[in-house]
N, C-alpha and C. Protein backbone atom coordinates (compact mmCIF):
# COMPACT_ATOMS: atom_id res chain seq x y z
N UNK A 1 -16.47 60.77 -30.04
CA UNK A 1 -16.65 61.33 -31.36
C UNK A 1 -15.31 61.37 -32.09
N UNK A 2 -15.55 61.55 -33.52
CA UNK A 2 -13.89 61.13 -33.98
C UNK A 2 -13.91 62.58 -34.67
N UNK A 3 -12.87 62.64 -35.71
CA UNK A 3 -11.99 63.52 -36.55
C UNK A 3 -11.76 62.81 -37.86
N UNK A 4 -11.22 63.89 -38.45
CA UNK A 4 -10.59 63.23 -39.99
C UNK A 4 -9.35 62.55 -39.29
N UNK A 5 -8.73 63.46 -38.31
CA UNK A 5 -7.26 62.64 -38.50
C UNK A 5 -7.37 61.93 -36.97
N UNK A 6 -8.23 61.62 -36.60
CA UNK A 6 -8.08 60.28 -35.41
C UNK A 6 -7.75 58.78 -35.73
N UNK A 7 -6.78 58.62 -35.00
CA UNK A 7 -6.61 57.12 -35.41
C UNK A 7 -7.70 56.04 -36.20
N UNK A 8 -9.00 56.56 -34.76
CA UNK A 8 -9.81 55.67 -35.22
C UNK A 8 -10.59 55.53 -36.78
N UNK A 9 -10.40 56.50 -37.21
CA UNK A 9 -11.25 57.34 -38.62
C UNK A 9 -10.07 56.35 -39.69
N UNK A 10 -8.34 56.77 -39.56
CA UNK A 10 -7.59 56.55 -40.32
C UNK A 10 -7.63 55.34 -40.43
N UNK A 11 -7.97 53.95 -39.41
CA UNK A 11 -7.61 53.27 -39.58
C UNK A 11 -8.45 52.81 -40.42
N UNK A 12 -9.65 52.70 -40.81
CA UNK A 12 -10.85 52.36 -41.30
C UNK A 12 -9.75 51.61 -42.82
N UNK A 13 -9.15 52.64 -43.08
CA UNK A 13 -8.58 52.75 -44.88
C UNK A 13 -7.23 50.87 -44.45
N UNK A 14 -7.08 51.29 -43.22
CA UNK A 14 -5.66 49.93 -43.16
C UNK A 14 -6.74 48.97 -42.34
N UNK A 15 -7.88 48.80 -41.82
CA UNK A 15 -8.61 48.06 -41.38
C UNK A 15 -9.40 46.94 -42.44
N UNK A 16 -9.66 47.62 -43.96
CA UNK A 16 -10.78 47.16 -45.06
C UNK A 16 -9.80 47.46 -46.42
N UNK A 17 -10.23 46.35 -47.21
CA UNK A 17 -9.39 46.47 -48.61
C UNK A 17 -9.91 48.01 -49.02
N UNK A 18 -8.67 48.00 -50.30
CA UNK A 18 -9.32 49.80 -50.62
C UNK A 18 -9.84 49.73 -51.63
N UNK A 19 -10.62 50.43 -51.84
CA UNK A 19 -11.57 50.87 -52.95
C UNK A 19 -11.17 51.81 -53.89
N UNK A 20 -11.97 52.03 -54.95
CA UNK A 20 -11.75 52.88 -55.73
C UNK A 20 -13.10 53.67 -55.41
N UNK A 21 -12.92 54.71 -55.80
CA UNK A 21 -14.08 55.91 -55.67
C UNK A 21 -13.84 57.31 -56.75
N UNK A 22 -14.84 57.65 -57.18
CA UNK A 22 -14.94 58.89 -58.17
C UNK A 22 -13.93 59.73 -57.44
N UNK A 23 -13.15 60.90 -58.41
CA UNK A 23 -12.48 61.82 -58.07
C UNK A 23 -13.18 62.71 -57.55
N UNK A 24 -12.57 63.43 -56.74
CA UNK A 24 -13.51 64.50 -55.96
C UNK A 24 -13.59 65.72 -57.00
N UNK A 25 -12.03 66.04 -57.36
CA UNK A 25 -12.16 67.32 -58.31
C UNK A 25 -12.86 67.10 -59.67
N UNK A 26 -13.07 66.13 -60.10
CA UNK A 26 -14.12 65.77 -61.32
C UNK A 26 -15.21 65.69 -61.02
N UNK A 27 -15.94 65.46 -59.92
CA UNK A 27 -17.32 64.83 -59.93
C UNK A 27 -17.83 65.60 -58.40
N UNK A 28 -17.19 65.90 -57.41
CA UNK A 28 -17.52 66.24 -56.39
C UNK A 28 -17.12 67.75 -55.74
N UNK A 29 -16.63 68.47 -56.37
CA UNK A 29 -16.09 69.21 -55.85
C UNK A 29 -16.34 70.23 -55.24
N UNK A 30 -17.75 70.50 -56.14
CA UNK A 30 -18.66 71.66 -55.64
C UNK A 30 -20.12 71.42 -54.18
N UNK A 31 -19.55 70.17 -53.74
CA UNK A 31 -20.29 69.72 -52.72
C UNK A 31 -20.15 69.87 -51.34
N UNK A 32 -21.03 70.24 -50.69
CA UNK A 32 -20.81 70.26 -49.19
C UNK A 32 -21.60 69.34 -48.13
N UNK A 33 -22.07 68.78 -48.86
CA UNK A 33 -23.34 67.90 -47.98
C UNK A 33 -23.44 66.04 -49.17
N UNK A 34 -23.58 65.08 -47.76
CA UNK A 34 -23.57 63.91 -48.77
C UNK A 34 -24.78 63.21 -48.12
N UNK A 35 -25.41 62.20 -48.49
CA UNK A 35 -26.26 61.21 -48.05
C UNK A 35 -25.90 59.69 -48.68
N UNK A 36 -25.30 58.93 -47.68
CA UNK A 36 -24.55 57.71 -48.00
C UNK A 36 -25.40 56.79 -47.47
N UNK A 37 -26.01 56.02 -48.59
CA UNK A 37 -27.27 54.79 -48.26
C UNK A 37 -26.36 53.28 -48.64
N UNK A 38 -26.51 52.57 -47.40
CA UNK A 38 -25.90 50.70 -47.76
C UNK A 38 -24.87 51.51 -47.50
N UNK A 39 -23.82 51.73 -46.09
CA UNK A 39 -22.35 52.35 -46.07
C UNK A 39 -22.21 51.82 -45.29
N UNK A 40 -22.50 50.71 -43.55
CA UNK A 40 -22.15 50.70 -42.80
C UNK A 40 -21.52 49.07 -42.77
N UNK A 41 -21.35 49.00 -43.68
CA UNK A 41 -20.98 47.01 -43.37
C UNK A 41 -19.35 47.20 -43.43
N UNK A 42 -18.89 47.52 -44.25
CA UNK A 42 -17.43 48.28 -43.88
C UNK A 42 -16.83 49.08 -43.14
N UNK A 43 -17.70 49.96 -42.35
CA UNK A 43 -17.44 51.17 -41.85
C UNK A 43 -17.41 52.44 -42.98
N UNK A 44 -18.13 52.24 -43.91
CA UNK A 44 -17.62 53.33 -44.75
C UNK A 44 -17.14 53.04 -45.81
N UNK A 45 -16.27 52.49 -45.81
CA UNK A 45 -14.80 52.30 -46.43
C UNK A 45 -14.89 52.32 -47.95
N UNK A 46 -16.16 51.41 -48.29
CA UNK A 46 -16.48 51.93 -50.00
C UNK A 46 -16.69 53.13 -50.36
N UNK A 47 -17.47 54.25 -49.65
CA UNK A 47 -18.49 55.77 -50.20
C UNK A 47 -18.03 56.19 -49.07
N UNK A 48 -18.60 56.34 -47.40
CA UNK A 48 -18.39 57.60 -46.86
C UNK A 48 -17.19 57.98 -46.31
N UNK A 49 -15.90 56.80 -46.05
CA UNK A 49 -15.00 57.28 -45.68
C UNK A 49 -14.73 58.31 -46.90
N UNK A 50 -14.54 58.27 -48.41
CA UNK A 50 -13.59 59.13 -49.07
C UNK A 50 -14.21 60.10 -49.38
N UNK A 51 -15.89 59.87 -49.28
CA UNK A 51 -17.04 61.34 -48.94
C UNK A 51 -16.52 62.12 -47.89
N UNK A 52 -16.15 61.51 -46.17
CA UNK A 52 -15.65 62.26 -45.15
C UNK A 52 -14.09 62.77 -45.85
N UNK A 53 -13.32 62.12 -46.32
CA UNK A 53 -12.00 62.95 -46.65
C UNK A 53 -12.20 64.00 -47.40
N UNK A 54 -12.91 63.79 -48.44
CA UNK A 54 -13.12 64.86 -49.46
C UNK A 54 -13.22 66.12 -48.77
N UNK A 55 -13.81 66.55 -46.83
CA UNK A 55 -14.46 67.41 -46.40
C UNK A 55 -15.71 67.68 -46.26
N UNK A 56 -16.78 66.90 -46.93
CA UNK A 56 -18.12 66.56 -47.09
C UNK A 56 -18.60 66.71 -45.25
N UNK A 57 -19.94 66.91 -45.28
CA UNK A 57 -20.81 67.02 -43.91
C UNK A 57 -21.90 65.78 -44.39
N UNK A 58 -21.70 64.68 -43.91
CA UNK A 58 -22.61 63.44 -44.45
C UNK A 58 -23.85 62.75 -43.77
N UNK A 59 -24.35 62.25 -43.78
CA UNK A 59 -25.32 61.74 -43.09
C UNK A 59 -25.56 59.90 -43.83
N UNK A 60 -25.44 59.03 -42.52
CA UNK A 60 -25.55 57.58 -43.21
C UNK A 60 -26.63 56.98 -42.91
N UNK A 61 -27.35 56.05 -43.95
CA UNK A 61 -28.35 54.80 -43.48
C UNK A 61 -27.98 53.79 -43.67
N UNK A 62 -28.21 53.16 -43.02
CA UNK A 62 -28.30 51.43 -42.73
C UNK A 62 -28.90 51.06 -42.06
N UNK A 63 -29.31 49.82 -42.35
CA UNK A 63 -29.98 48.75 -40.86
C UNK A 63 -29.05 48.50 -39.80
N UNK A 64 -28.14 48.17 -39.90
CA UNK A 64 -27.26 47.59 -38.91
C UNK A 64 -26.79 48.58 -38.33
N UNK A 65 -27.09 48.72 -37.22
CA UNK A 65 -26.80 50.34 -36.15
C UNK A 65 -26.07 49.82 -35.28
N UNK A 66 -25.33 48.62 -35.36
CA UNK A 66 -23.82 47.92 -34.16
C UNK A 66 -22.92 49.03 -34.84
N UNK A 67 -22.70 48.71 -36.86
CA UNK A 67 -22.09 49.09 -37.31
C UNK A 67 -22.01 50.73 -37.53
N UNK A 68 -22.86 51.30 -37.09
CA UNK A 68 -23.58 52.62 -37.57
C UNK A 68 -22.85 53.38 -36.42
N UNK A 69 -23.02 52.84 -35.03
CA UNK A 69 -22.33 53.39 -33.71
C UNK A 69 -21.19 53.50 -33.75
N UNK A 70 -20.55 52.47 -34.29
CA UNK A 70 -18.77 52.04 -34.41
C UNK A 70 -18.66 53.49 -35.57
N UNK A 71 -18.74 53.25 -36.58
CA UNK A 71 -19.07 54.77 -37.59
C UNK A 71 -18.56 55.86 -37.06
N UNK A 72 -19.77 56.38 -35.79
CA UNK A 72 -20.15 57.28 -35.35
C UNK A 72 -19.18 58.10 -34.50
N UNK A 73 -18.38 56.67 -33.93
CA UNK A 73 -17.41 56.96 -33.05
C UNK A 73 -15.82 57.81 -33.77
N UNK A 74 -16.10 56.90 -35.52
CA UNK A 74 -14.58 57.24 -36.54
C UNK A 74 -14.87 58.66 -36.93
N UNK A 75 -15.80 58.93 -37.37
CA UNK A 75 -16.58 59.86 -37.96
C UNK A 75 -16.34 61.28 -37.17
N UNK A 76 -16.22 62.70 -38.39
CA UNK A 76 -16.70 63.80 -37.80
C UNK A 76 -17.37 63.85 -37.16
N UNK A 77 -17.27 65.15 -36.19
CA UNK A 77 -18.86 64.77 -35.45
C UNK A 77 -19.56 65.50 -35.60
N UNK A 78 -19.84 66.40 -37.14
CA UNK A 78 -20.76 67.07 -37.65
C UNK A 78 -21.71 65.79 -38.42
N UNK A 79 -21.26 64.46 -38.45
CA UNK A 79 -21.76 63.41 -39.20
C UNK A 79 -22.97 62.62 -38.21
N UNK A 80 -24.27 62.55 -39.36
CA UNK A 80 -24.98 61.88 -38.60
C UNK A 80 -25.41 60.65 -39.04
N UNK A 81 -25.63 59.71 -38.25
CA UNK A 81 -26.13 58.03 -38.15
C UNK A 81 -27.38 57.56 -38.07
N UNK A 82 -28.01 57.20 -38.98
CA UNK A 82 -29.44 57.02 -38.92
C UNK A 82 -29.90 55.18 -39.11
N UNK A 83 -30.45 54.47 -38.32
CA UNK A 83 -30.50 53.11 -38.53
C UNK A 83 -32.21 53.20 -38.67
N UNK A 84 -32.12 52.18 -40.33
CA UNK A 84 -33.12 52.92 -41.04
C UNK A 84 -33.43 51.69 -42.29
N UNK A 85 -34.53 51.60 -42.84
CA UNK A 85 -34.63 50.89 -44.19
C UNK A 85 -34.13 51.71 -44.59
N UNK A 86 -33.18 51.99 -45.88
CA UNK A 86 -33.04 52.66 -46.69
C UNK A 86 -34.02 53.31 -47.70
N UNK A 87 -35.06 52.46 -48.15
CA UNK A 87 -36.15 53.03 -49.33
C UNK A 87 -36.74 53.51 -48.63
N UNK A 88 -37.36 53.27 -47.18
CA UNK A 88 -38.35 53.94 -46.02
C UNK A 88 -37.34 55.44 -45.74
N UNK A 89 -36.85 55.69 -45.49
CA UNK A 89 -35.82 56.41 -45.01
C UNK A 89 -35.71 57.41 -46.53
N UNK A 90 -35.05 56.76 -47.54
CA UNK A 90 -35.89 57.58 -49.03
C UNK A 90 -36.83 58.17 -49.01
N UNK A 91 -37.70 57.73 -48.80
CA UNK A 91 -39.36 58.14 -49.01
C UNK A 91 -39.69 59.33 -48.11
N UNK A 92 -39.52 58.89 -46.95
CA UNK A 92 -39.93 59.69 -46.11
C UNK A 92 -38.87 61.21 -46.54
N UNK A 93 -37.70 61.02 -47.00
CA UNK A 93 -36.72 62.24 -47.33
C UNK A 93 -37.65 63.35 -48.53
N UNK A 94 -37.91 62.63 -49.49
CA UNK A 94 -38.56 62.84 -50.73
C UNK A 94 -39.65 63.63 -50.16
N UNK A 95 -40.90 63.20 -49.39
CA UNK A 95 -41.39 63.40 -48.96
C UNK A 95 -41.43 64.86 -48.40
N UNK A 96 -40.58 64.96 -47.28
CA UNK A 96 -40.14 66.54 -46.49
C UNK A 96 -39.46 67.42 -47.18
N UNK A 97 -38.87 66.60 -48.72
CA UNK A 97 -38.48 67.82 -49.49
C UNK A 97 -37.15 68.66 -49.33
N UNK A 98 -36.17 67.33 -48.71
CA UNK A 98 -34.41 67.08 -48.17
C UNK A 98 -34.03 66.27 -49.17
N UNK A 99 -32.82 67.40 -49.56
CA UNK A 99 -31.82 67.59 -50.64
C UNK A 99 -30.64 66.90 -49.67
N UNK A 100 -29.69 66.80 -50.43
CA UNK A 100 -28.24 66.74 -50.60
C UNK A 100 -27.75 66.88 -51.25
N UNK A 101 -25.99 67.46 -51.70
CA UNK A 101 -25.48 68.17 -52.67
C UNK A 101 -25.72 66.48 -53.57
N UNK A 102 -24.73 65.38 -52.93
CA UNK A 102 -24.46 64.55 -53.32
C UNK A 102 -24.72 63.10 -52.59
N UNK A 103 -25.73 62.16 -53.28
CA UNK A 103 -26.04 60.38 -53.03
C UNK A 103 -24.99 59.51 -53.35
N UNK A 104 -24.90 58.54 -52.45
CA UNK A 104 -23.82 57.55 -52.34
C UNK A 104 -24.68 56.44 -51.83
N UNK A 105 -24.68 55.07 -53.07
CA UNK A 105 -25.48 54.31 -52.89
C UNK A 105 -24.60 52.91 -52.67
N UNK A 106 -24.17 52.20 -51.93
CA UNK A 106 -23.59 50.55 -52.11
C UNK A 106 -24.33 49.87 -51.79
N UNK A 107 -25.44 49.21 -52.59
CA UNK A 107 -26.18 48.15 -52.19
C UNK A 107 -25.60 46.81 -52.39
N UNK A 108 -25.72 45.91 -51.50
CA UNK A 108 -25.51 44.38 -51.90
C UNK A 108 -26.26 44.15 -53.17
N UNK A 109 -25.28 42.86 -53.60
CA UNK A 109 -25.79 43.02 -55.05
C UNK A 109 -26.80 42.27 -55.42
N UNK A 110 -27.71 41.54 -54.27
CA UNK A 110 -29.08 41.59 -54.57
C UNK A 110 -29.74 42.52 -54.68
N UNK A 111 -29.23 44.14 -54.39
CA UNK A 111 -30.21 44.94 -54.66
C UNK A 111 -30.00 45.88 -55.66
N UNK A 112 -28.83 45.72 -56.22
CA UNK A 112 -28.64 46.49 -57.69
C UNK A 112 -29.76 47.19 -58.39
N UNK A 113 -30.33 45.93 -59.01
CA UNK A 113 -32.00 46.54 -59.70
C UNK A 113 -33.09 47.46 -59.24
N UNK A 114 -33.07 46.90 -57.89
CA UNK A 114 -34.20 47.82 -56.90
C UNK A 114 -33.95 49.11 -57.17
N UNK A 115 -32.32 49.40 -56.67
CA UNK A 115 -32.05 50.72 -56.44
C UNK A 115 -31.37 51.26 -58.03
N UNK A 116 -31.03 50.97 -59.19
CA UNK A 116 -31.52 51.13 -60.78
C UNK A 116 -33.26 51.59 -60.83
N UNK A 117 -33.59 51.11 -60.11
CA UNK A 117 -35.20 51.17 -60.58
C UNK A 117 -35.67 52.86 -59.80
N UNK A 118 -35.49 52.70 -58.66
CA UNK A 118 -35.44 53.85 -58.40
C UNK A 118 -34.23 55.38 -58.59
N UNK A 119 -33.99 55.35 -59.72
CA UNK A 119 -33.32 56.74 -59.75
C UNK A 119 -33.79 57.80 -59.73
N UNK A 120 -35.03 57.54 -60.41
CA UNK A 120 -35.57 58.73 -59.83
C UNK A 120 -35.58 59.49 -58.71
N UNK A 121 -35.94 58.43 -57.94
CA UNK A 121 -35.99 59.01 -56.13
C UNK A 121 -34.50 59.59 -55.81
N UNK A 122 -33.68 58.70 -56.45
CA UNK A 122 -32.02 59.25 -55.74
C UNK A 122 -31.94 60.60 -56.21
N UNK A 123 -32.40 61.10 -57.39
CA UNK A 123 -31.49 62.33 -58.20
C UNK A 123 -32.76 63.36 -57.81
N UNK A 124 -33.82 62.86 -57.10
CA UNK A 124 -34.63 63.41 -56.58
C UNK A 124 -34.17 64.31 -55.15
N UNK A 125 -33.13 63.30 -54.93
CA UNK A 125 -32.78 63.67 -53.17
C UNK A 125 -31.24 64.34 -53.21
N UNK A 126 -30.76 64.39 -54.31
CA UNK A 126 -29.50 64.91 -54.97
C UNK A 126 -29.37 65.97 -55.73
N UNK A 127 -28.81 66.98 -54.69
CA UNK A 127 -28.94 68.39 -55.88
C UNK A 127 -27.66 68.83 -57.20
N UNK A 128 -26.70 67.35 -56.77
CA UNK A 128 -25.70 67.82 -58.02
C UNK A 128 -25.41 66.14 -58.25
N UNK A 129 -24.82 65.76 -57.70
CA UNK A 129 -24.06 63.91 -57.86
C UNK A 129 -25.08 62.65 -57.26
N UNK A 130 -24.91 61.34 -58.07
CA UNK A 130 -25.37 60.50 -57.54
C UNK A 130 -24.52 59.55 -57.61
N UNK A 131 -23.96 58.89 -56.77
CA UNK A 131 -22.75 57.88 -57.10
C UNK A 131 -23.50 56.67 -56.72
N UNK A 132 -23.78 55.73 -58.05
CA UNK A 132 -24.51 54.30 -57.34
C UNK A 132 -23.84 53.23 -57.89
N UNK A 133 -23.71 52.57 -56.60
CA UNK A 133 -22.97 50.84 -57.10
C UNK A 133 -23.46 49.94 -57.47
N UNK A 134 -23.27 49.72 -58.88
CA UNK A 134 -24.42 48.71 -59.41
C UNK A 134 -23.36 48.22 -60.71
N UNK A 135 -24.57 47.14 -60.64
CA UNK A 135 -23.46 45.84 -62.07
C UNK A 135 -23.79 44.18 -61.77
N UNK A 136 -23.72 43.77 -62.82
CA UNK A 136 -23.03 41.93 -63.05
C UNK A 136 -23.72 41.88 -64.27
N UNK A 137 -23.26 40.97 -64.87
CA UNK A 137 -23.29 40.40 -66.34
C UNK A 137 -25.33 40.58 -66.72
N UNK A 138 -26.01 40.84 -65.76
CA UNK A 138 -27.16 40.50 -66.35
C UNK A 138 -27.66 41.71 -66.11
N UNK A 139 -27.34 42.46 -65.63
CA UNK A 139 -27.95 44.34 -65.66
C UNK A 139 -27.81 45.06 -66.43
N UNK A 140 -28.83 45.67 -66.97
CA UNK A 140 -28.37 46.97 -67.87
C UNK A 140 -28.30 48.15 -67.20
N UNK A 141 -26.96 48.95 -67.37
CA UNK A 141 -26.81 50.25 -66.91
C UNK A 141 -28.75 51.36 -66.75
N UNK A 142 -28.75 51.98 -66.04
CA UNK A 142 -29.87 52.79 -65.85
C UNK A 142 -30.21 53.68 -66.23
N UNK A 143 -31.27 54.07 -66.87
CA UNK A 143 -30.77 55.45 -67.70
C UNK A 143 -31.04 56.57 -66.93
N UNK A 144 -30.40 57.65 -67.06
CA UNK A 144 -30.40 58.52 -66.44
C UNK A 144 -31.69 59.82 -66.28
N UNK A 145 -31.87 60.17 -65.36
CA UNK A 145 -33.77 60.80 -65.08
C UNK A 145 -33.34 61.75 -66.28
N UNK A 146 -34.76 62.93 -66.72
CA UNK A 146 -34.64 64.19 -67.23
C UNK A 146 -33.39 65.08 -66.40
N UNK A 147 -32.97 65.50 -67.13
CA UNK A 147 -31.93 66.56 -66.03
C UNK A 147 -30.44 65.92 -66.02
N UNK A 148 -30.66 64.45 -65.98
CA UNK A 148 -29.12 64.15 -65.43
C UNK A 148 -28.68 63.28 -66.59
N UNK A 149 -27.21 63.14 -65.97
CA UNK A 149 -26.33 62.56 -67.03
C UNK A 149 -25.76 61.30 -66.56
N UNK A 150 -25.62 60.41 -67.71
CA UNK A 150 -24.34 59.32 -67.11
C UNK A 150 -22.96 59.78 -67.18
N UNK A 151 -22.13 59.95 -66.07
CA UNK A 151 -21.28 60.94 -65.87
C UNK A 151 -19.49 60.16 -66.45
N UNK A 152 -20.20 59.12 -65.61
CA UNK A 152 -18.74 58.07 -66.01
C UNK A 152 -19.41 56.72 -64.92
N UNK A 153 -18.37 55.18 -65.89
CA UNK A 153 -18.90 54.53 -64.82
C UNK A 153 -17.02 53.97 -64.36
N UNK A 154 -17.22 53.66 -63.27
CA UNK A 154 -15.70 53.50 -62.68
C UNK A 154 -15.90 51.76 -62.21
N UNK A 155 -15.01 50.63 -62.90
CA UNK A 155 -14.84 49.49 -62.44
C UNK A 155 -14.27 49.50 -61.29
N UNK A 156 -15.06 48.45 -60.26
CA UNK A 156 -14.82 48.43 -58.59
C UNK A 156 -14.04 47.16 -58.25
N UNK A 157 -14.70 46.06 -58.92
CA UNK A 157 -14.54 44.42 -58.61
C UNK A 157 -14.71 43.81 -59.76
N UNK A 158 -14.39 42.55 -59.95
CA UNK A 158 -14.74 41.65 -61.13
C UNK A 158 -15.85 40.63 -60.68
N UNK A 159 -16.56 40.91 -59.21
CA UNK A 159 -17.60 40.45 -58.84
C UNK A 159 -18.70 40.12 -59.34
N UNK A 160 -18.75 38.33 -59.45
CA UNK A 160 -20.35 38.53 -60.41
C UNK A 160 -20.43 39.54 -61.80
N UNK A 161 -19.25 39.45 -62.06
CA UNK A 161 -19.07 39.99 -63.87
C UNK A 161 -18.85 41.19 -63.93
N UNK A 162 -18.37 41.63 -62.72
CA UNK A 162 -18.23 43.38 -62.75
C UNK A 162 -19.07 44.25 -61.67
N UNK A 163 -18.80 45.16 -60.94
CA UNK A 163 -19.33 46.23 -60.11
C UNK A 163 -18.79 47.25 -60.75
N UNK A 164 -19.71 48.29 -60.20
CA UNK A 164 -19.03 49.39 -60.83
C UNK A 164 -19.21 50.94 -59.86
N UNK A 165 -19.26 51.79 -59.79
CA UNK A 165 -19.49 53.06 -59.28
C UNK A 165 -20.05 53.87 -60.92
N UNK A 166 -21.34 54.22 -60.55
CA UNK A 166 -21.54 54.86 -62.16
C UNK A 166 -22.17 56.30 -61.12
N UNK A 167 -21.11 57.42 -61.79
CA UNK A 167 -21.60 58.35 -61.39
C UNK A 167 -22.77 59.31 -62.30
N UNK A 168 -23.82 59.93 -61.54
CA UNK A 168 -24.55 60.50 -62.44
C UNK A 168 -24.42 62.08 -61.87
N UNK A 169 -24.46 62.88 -63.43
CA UNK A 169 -24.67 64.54 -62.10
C UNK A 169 -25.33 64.97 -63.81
N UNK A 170 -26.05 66.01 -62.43
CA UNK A 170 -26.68 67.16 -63.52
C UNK A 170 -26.21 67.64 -64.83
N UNK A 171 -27.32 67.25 -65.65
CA UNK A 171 -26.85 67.23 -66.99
C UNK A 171 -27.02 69.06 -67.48
């Protein structure tokens, strides 16, 4: 099991290019709980590593549970690993009526739209922030459910015409 400050956790940041990610004291601050969906192909390194620095108690999905174990090992070990469809894994959350302060979404960018399409469900499963990675030249930003706001959107890559981190929180 790891730590914030175990090698294995730190290295994640000198292991994977770095990212940019929302400020914690602007957008996250009042959070204690995260749910990080599409996080494990990096180890993190886009959403839950700087979710785990922030101090966050997180919980991840992905399919790929090689990558999910390796995680598991960097990771607090209040952090849990779930190998999972992500929208199945949604649903069923929605469903039982499990919150999180704050959603952290990196989908490959074939799935941009899918997960645009469903915001509802995210800000459904989000009791303050939704941080989702989405973009390229042919998407339109998403509009935001009743309740919430487009908070800010933060340029990630010039990938396919742009990525972005667009955070949403309670309006």
């Amino acid at each position: 099991m790891g730590s914030l400050s175990s090698p294995e956790f730190l290295e994640i940041e000198e292991l994977y290019c770095g990212s940019v990610f929302p400020n914690k004291r602007r957008f996250f601050s009042q959070c204690q709980t995260a749910l990080c969906i599409f996080c494990a192909e990096w180890l993190g390194m886009q959403d839950a590593y700087w979710v785990a620095r922030a101090g966050l108690v997180g919980e991840c999905v992905d399919t790929n549970g090689e990558k999910l174990a390796e995680m598991k090992l960097r990771y607090p070990d209040d952090w849990q690993f779930h190998t999972a469809d992500a929208y199945e894994f949604a649903q069923e959350a929605v469903e039982d009526g499990r919150q999180w302060d704050m959603l952290t979404l990196d989908p490959w960018s074939g799935q941009f739209e899918k997960c645009a399409d469903l915001m509802d469900t995210w800000t459904t499963l989000a009791r303050k922030v939704v941080v989702l990675g989405h973009g390229n030249y042919r998407l339109e930003v998403p509009q935001a459910p009743s309740g919430w706001k487009l908070a800010t959107s933060i340029k990630r890559t010039d990938f396919k015409g742009g990525v972005f981190w667009l955070v949403f929180a309670r309006a």
